[in-house]
C-alpha atoms as a PDB file:
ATOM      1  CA  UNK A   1     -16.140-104.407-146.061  1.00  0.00           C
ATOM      2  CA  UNK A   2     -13.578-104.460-142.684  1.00  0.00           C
ATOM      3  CA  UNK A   3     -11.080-101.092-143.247  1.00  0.00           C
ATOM      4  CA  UNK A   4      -8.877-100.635-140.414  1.00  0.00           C
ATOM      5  CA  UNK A   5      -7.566 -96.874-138.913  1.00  0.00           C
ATOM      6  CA  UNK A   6      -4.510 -96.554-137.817  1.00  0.00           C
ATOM      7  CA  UNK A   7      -3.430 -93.362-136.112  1.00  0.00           C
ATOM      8  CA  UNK A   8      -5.299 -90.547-134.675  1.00  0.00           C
ATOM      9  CA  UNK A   9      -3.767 -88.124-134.713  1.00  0.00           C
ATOM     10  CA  UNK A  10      -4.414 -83.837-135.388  1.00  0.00           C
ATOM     11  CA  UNK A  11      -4.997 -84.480-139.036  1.00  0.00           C
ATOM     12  CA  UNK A  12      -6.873 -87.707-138.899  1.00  0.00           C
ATOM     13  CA  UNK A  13      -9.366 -86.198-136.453  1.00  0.00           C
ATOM     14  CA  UNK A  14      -9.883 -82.975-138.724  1.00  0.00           C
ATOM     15  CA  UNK A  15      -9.652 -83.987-142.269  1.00  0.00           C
ATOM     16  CA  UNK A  16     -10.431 -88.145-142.244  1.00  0.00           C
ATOM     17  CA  UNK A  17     -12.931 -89.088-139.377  1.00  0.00           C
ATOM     18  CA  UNK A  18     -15.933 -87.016-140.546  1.00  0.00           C
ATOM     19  CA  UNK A  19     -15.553 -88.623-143.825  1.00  0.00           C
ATOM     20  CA  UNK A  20     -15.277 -92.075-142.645  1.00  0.00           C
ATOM     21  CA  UNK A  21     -18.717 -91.315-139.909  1.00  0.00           C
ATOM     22  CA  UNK A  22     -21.003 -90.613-143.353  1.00  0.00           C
ATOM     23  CA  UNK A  23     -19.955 -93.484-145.349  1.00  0.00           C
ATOM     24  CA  UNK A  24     -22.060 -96.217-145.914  1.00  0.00           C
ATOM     25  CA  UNK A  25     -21.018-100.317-145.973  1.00  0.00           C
ATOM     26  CA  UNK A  26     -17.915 -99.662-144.200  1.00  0.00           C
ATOM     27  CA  UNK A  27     -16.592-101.501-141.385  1.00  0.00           C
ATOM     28  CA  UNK A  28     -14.042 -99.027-139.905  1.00  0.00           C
ATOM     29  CA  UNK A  29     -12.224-100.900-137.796  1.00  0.00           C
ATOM     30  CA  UNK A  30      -9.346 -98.443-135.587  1.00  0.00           C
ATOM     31  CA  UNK A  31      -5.953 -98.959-133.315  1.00  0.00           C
ATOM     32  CA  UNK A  32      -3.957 -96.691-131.711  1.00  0.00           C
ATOM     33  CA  UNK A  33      -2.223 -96.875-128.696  1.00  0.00           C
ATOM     34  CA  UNK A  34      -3.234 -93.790-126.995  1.00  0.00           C
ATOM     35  CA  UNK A  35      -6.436 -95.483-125.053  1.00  0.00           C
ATOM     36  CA  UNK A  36      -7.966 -91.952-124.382  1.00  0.00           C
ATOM     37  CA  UNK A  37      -8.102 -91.124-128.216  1.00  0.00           C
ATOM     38  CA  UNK A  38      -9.916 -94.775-129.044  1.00  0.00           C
ATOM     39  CA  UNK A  39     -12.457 -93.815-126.389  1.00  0.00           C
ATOM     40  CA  UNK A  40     -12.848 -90.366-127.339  1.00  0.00           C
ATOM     41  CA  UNK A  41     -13.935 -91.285-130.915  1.00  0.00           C
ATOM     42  CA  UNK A  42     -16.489 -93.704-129.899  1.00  0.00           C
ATOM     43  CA  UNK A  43     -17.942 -91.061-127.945  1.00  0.00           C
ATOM     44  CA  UNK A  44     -17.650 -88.324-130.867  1.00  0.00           C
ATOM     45  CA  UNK A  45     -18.712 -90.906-133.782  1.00  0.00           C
ATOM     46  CA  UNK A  46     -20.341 -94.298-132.218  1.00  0.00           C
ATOM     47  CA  UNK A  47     -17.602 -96.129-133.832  1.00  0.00           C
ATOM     48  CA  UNK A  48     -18.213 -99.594-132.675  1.00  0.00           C
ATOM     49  CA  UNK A  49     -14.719-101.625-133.318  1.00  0.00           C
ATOM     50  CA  UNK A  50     -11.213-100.170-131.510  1.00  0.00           C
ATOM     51  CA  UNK A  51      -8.081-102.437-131.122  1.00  0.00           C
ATOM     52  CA  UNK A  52      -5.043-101.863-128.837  1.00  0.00           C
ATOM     53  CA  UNK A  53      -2.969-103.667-130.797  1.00  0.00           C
ATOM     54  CA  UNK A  54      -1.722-103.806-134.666  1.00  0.00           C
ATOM     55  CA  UNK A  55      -2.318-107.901-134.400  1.00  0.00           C
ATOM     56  CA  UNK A  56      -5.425-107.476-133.056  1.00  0.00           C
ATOM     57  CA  UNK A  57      -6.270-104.945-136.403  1.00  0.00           C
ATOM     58  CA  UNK A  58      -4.974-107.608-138.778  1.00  0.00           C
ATOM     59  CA  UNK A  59      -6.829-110.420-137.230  1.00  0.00           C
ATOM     60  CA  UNK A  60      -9.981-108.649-137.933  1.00  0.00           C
ATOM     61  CA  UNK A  61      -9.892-109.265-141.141  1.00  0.00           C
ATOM     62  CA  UNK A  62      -9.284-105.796-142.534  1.00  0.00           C
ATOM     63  CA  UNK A  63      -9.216-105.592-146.777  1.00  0.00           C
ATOM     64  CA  UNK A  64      -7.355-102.225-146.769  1.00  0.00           C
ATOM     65  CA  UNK A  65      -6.365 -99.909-143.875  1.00  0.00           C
ATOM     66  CA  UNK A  66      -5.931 -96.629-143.748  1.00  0.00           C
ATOM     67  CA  UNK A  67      -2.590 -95.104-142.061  1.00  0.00           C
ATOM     68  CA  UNK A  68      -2.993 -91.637-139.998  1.00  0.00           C
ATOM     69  CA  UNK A  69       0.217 -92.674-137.647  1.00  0.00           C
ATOM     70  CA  UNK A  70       3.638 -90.701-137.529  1.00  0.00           C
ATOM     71  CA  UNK A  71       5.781 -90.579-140.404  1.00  0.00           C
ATOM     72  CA  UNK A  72       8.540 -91.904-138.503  1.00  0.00           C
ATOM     73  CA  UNK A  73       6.397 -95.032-138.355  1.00  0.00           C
ATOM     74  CA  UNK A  74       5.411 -95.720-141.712  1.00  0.00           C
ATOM     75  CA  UNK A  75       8.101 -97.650-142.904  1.00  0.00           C
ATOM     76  CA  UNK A  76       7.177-100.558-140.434  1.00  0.00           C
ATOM     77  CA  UNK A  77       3.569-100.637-140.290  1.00  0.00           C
ATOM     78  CA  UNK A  78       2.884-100.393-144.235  1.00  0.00           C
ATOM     79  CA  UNK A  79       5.214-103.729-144.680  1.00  0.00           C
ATOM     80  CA  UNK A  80       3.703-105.383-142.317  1.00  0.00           C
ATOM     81  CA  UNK A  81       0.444-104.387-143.683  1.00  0.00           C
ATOM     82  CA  UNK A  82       1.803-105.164-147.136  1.00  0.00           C
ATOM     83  CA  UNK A  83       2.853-108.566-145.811  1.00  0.00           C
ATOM     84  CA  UNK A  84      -0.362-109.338-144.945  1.00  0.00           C
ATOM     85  CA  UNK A  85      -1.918-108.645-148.435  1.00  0.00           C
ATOM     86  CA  UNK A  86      -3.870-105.214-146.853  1.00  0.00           C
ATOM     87  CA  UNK A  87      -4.350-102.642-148.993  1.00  0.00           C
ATOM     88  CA  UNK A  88      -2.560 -99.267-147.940  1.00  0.00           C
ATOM     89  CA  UNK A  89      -3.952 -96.012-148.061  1.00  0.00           C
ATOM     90  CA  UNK A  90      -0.966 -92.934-146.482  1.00  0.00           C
ATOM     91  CA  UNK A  91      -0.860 -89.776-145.324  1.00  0.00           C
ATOM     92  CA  UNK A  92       2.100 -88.150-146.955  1.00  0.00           C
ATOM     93  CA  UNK A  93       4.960 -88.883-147.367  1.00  0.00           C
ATOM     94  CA  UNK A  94       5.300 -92.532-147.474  1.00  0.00           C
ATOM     95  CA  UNK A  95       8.616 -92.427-145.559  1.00  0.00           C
ATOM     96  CA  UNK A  96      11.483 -89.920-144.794  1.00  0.00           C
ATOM     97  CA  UNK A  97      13.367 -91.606-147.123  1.00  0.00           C
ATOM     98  CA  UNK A  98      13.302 -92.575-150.548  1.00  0.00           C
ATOM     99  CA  UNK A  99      14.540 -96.160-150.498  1.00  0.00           C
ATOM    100  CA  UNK A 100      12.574 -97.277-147.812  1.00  0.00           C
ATOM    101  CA  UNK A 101       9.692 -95.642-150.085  1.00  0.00           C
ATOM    102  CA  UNK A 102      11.257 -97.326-153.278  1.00  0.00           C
ATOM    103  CA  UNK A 103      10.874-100.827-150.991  1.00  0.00           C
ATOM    104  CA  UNK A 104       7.731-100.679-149.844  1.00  0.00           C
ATOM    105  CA  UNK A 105       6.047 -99.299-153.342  1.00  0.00           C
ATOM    106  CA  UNK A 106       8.107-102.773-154.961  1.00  0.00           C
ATOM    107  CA  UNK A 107       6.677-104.427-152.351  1.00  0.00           C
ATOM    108  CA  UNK A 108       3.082-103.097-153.030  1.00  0.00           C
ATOM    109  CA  UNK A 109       3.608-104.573-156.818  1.00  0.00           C
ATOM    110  CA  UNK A 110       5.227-107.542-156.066  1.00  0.00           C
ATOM    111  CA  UNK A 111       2.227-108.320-154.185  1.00  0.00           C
ATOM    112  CA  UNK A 112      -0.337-106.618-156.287  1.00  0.00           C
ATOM    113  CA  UNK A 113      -1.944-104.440-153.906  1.00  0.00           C
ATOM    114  CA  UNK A 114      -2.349-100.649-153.966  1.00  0.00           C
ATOM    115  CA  UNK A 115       0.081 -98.424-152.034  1.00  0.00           C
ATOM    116  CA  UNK A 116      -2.194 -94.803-152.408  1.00  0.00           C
ATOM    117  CA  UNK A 117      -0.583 -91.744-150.944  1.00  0.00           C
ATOM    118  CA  UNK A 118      -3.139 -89.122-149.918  1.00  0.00           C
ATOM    119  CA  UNK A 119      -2.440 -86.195-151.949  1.00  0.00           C
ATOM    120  CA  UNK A 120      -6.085 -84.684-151.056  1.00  0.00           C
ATOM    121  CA  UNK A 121      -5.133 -81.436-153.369  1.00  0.00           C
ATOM    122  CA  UNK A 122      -5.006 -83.506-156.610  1.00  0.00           C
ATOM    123  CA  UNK A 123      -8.864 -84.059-155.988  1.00  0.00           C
ATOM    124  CA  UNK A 124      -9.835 -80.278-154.860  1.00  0.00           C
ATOM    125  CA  UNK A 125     -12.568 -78.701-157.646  1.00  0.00           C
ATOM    126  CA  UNK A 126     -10.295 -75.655-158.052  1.00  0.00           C
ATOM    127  CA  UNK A 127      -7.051 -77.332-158.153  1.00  0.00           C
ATOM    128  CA  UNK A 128      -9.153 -79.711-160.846  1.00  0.00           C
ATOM    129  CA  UNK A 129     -10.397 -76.545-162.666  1.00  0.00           C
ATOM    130  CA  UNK A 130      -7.103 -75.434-163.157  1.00  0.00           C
ATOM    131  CA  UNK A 131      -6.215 -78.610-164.532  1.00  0.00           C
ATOM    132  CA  UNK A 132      -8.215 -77.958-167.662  1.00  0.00           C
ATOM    133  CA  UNK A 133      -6.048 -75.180-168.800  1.00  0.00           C
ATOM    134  CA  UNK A 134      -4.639 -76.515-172.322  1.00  0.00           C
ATOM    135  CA  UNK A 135      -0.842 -75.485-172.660  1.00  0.00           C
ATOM    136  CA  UNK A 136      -0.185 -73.981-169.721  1.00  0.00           C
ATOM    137  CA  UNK A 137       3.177 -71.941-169.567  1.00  0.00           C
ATOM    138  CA  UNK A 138       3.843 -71.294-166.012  1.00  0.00           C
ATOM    139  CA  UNK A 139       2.723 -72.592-162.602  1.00  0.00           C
ATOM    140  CA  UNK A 140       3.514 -70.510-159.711  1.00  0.00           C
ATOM    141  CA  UNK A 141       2.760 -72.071-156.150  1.00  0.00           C
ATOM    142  CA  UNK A 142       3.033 -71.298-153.251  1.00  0.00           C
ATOM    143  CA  UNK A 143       2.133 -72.207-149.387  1.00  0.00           C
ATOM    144  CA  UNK A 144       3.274 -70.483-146.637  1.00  0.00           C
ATOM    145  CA  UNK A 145       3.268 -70.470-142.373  1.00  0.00           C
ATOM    146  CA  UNK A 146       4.188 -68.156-139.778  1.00  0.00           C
ATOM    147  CA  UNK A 147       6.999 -68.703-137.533  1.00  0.00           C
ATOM    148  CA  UNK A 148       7.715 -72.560-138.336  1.00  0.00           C
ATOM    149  CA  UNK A 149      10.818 -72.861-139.960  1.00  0.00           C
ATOM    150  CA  UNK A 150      12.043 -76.745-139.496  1.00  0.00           C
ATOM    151  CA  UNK A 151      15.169 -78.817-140.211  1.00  0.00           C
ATOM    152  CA  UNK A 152      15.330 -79.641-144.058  1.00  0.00           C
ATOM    153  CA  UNK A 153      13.916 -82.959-144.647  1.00  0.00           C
ATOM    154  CA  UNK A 154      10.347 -82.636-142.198  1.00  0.00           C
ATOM    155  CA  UNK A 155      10.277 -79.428-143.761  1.00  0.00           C
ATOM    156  CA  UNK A 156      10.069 -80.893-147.343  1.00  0.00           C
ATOM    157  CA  UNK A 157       8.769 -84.396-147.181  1.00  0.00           C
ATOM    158  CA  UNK A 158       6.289 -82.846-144.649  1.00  0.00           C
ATOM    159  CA  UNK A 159       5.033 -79.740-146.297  1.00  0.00           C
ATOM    160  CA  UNK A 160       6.869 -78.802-148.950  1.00  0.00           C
ATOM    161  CA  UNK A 161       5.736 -82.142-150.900  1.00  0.00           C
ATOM    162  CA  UNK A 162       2.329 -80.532-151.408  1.00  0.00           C
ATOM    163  CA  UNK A 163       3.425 -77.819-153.261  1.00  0.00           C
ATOM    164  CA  UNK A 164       6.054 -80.009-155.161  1.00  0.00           C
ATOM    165  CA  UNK A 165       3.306 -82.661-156.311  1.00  0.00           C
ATOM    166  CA  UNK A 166       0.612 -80.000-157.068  1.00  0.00           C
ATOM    167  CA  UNK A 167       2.825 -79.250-159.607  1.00  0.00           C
ATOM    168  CA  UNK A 168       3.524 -81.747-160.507  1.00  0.00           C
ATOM    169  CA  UNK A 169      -0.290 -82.975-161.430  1.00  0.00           C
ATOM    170  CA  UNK A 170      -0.433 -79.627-163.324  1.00  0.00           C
ATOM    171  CA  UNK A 171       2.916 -80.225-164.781  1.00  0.00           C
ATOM    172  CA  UNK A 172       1.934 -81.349-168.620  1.00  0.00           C
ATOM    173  CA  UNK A 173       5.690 -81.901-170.247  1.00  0.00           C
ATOM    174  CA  UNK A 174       8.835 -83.693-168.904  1.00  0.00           C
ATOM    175  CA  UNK A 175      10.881 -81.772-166.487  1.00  0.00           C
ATOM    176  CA  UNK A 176      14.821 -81.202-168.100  1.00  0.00           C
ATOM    177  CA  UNK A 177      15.971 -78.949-165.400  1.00  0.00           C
ATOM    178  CA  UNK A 178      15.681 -78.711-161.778  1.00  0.00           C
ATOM    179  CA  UNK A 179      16.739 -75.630-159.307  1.00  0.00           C
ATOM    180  CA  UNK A 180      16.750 -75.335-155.679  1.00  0.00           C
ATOM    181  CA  UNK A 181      17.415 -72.524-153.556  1.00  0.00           C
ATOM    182  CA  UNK A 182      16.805 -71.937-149.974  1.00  0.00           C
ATOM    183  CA  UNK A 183      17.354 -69.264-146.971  1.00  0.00           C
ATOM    184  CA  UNK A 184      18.500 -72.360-143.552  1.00  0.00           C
ATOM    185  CA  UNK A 185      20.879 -72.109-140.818  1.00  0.00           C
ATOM    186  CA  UNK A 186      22.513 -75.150-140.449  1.00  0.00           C
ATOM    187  CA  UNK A 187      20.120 -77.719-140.349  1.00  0.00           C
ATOM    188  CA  UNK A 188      17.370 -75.575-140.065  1.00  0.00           C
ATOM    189  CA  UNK A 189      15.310 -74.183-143.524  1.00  0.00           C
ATOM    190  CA  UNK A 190      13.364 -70.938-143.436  1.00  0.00           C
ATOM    191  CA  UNK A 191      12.347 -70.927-146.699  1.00  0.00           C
ATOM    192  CA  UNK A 192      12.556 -72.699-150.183  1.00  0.00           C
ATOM    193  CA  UNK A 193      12.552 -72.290-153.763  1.00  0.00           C
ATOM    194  CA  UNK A 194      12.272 -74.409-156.578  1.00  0.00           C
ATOM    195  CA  UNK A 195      11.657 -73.957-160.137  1.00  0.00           C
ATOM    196  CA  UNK A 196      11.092 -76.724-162.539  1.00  0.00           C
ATOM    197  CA  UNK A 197      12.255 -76.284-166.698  1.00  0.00           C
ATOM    198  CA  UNK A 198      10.780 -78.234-169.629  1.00  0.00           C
ATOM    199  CA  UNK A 199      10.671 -76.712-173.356  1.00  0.00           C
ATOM    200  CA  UNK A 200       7.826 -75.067-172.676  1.00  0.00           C
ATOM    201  CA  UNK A 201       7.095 -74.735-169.278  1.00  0.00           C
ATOM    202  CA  UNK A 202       8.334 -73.019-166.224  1.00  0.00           C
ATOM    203  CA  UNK A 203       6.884 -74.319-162.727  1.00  0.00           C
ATOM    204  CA  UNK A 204       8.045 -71.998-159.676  1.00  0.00           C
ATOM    205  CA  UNK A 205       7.346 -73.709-156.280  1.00  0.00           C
ATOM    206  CA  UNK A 206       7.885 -71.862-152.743  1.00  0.00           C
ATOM    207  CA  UNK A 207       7.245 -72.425-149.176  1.00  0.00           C
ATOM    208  CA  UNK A 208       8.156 -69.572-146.579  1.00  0.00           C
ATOM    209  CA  UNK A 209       7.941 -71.589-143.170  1.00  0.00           C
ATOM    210  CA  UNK A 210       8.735 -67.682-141.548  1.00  0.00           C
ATOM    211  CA  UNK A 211       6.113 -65.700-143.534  1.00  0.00           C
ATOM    212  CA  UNK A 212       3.775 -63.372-141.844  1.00  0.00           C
ATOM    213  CA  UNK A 213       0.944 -65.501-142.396  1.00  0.00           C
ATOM    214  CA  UNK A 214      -0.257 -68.638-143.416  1.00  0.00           C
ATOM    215  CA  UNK A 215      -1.522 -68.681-146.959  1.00  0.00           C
ATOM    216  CA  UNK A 216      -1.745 -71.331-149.972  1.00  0.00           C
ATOM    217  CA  UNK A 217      -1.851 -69.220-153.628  1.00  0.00           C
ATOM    218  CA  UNK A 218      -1.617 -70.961-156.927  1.00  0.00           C
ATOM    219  CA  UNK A 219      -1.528 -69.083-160.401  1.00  0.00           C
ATOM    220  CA  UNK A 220      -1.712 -71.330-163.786  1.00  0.00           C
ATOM    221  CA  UNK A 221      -0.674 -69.246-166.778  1.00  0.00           C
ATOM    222  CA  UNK A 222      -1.672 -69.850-170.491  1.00  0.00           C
ATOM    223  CA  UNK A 223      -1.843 -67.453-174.069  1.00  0.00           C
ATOM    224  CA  UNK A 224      -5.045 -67.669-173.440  1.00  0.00           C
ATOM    225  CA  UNK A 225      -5.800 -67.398-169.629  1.00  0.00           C
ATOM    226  CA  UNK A 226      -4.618 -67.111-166.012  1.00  0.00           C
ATOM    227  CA  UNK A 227      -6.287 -68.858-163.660  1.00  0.00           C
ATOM    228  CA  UNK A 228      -5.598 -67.893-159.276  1.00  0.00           C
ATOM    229  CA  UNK A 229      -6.524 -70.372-156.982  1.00  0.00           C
ATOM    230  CA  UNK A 230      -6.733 -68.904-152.728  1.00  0.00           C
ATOM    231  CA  UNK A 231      -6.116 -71.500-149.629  1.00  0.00           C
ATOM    232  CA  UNK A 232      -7.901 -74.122-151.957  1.00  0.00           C
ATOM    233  CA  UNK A 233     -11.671 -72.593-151.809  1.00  0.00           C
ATOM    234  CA  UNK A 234     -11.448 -69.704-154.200  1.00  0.00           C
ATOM    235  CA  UNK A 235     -10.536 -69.314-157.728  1.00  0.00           C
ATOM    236  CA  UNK A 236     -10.488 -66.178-160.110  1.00  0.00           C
ATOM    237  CA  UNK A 237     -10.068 -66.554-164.398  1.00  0.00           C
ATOM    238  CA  UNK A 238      -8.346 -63.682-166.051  1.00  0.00           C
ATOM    239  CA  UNK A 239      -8.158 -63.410-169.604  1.00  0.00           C
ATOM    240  CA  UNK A 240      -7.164 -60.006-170.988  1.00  0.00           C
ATOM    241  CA  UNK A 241      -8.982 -57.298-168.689  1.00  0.00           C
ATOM    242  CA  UNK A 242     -12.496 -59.788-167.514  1.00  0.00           C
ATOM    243  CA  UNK A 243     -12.250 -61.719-164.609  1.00  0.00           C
ATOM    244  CA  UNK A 244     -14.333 -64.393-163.177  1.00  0.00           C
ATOM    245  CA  UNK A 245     -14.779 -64.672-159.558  1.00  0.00           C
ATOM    246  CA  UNK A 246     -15.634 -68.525-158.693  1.00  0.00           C
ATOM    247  CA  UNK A 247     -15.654 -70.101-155.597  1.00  0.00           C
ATOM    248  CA  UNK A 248     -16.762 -73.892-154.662  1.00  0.00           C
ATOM    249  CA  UNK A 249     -20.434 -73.746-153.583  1.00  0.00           C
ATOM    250  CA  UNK A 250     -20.771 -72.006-150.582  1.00  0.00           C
ATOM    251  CA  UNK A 251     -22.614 -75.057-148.840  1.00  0.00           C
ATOM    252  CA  UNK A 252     -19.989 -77.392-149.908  1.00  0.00           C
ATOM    253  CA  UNK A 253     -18.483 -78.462-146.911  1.00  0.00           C
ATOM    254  CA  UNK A 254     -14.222 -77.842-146.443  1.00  0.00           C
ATOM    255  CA  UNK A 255     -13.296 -81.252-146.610  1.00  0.00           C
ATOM    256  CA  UNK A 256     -14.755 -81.431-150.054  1.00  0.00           C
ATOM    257  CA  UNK A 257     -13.770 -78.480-150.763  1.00  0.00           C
ATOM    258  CA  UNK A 258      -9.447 -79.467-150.024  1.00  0.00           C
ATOM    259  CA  UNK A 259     -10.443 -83.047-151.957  1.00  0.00           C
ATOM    260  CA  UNK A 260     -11.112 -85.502-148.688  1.00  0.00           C
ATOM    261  CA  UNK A 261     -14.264 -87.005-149.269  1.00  0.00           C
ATOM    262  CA  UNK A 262     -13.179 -87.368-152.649  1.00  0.00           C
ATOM    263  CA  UNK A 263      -9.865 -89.018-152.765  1.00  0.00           C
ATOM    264  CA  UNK A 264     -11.362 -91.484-149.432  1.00  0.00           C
ATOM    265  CA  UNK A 265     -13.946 -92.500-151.825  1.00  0.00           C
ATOM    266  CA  UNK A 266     -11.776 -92.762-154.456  1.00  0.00           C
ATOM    267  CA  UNK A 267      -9.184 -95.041-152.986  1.00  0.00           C
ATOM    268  CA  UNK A 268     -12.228 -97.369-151.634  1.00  0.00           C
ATOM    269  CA  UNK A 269     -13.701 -97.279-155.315  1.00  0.00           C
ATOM    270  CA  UNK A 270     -10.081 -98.539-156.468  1.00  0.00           C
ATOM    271  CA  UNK A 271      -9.620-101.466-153.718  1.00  0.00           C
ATOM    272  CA  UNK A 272     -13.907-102.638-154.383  1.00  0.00           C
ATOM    273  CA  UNK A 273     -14.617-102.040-158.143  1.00  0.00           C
ATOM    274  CA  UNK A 274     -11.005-101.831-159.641  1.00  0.00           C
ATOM    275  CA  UNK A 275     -11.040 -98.134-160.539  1.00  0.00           C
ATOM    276  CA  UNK A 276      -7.991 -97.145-161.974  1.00  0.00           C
ATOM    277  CA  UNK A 277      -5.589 -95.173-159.579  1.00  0.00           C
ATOM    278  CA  UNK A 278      -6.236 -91.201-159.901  1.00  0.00           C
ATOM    279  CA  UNK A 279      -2.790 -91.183-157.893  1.00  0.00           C
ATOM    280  CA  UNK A 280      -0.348 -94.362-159.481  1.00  0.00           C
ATOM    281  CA  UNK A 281       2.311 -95.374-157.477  1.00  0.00           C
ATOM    282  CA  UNK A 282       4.446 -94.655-160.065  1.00  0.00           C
ATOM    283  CA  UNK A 283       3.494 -90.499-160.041  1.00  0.00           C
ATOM    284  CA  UNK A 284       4.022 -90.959-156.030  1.00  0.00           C
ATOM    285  CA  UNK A 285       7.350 -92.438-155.824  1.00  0.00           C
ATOM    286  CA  UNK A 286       8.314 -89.401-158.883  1.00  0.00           C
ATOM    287  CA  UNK A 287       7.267 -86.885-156.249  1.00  0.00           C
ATOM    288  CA  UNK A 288       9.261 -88.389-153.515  1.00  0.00           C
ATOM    289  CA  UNK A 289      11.962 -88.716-155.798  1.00  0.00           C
ATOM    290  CA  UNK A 290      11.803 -84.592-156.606  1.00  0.00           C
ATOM    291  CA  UNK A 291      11.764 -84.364-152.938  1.00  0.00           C
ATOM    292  CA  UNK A 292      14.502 -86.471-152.068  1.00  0.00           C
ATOM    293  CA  UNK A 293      16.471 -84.189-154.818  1.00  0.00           C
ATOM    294  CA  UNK A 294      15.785 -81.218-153.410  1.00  0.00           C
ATOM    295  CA  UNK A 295      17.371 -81.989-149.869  1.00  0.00           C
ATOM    296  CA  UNK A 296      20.087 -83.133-151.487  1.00  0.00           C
ATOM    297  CA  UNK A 297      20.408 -79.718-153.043  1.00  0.00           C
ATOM    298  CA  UNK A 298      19.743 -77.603-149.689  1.00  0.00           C
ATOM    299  CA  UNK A 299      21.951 -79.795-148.066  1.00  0.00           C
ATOM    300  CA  UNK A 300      25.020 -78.864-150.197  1.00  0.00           C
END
């Protein structure tokens, strides 16, 4: 099977290529038009097929593709992958914008292929453990960097959407209530808050972009258990004064451990043997929906 790369960029050389150098029956086929980072690659990983052009990609014959590329960029490559009946896998968010995201996941449908958005923390163990809670009562997340505050919209379609659709995969009733908060300066955001209501539920998301330190927490709270989850690896269960100290095996190796191998595996198991979408396109376009929400709130 022919799956074409496009983009190579910081997170696509950390998080994606290792996974894609250990799979088997895969024809990764890449473009991108920085020369230096095609040749690089084959050097790193013996990758055999690089294009310098998006023609060239689709000529190959590529099933699905894979897009690593700028934001900025997504809009136009993923309909004209769309238009050529290629299945898209993309980095988050789809687009900076919700209707061009609204288009493109109608297009996906019209045309009955899958638009997957890679939200790799859906498919982490711990973030999976603490999805076995029953009636949970209040989700506190939160993900943090030093010095990086950033104008509103990168900050939350870029970042911000993690913590927002974490919660929203934990998130077991229908939100009624939405509030936004935020510390910016003109265009610029320091840090937000959000807090999502339902009957019984409370979800509390925040992002500090001009914290001390860079730091990912989650806390899932039931009657009968709380469950803490640190930058993804670790997790402790308290229930009354015990607590369990878990962590992901210790030879596991980080990409499995933040849910890459698994959700690349995943989205090749949906396009070759029809497996049913962990991530519907229907749950994506809700989260860019929240998102799209919440700058409209911090931009009041």
């Amino acid at each position: 099977m022919k799956i074409g790369v496009i983009g190579i960029g910081g997170i696509a050389k950390k998080a994606y290529l290792p996974v894609y150098a250990h799979l088997q029956d895969i024809e990764f086929h890449f473009y991108t038009r920085n020369k230096q980072a095609l040749l690089d690659i084959q050097q790193q990983y013996r990758f055999t097929y690089m294009h310098h052009s998006l023609d060239d990609l689709i000529n190959s014959g590529i099933t699905a593709a894979f897009v690593h590329s700028a934001t900025d960029s997504h809009y136009e490559l993923i309909k004209t992958l769309l238009l050529h009946d290629i299945h898209v896998y993309v980095d988050k968010p789809i687009t900076y914008h919700l209707q061009q995201t609204k288009e493109l996941t109608e297009l996906a449908k019209a045309r009955n292929l899958q638009l997957f958005t890679g939200f790799n923390r859906r498919f982490a163990p711990t973030y999976q453990a603490c999805k076995e809670i029953k009636q949970p009562n209040l989700l506190v997340m939160q993900k943090n960097r030093y010095k990086q505050a950033e104008d509103i919209r990168t900050f939350v379609y870029d970042d911000f959407i993690h913590v927002i659709d974490t919660l929203l995969f934990l998130f077991t009733e229908p939100i009624e209530e939405l509030n936004v908060s935020g510390k910016k300066e003109g265009e610029v955001l320091y840090h937000a808050v959000v807090q999502f209501h339902s009957k019984n539920m409370t979800a509390i998301a925040i992002m500090n972009r001009d914290s001390g330190t860079r730091e990912e927490r989650l806390e899932v709270m039931s009657q009968e258990e709380k469950r803490v989850v640190r930058d993804v690896a670790t997790m402790s269960i308290r229930h009354v004064k015990q607590e369990t100290k878990l962590s992901v095996d210790d030879w596991a190796a980080t990409l499995e451990k933040r849910g890459f191998e698994q959700i690349v595996q995943h989205f090749i198991d949906v396009i070759t043997k029809s497996a049913t979408p962990a991530i519907s396109m229907e749950e994506s376009l809700k989260t860019h929906e929240i998102c799209e929400q919440i700058i409209d709130e911090l931009l009041k």
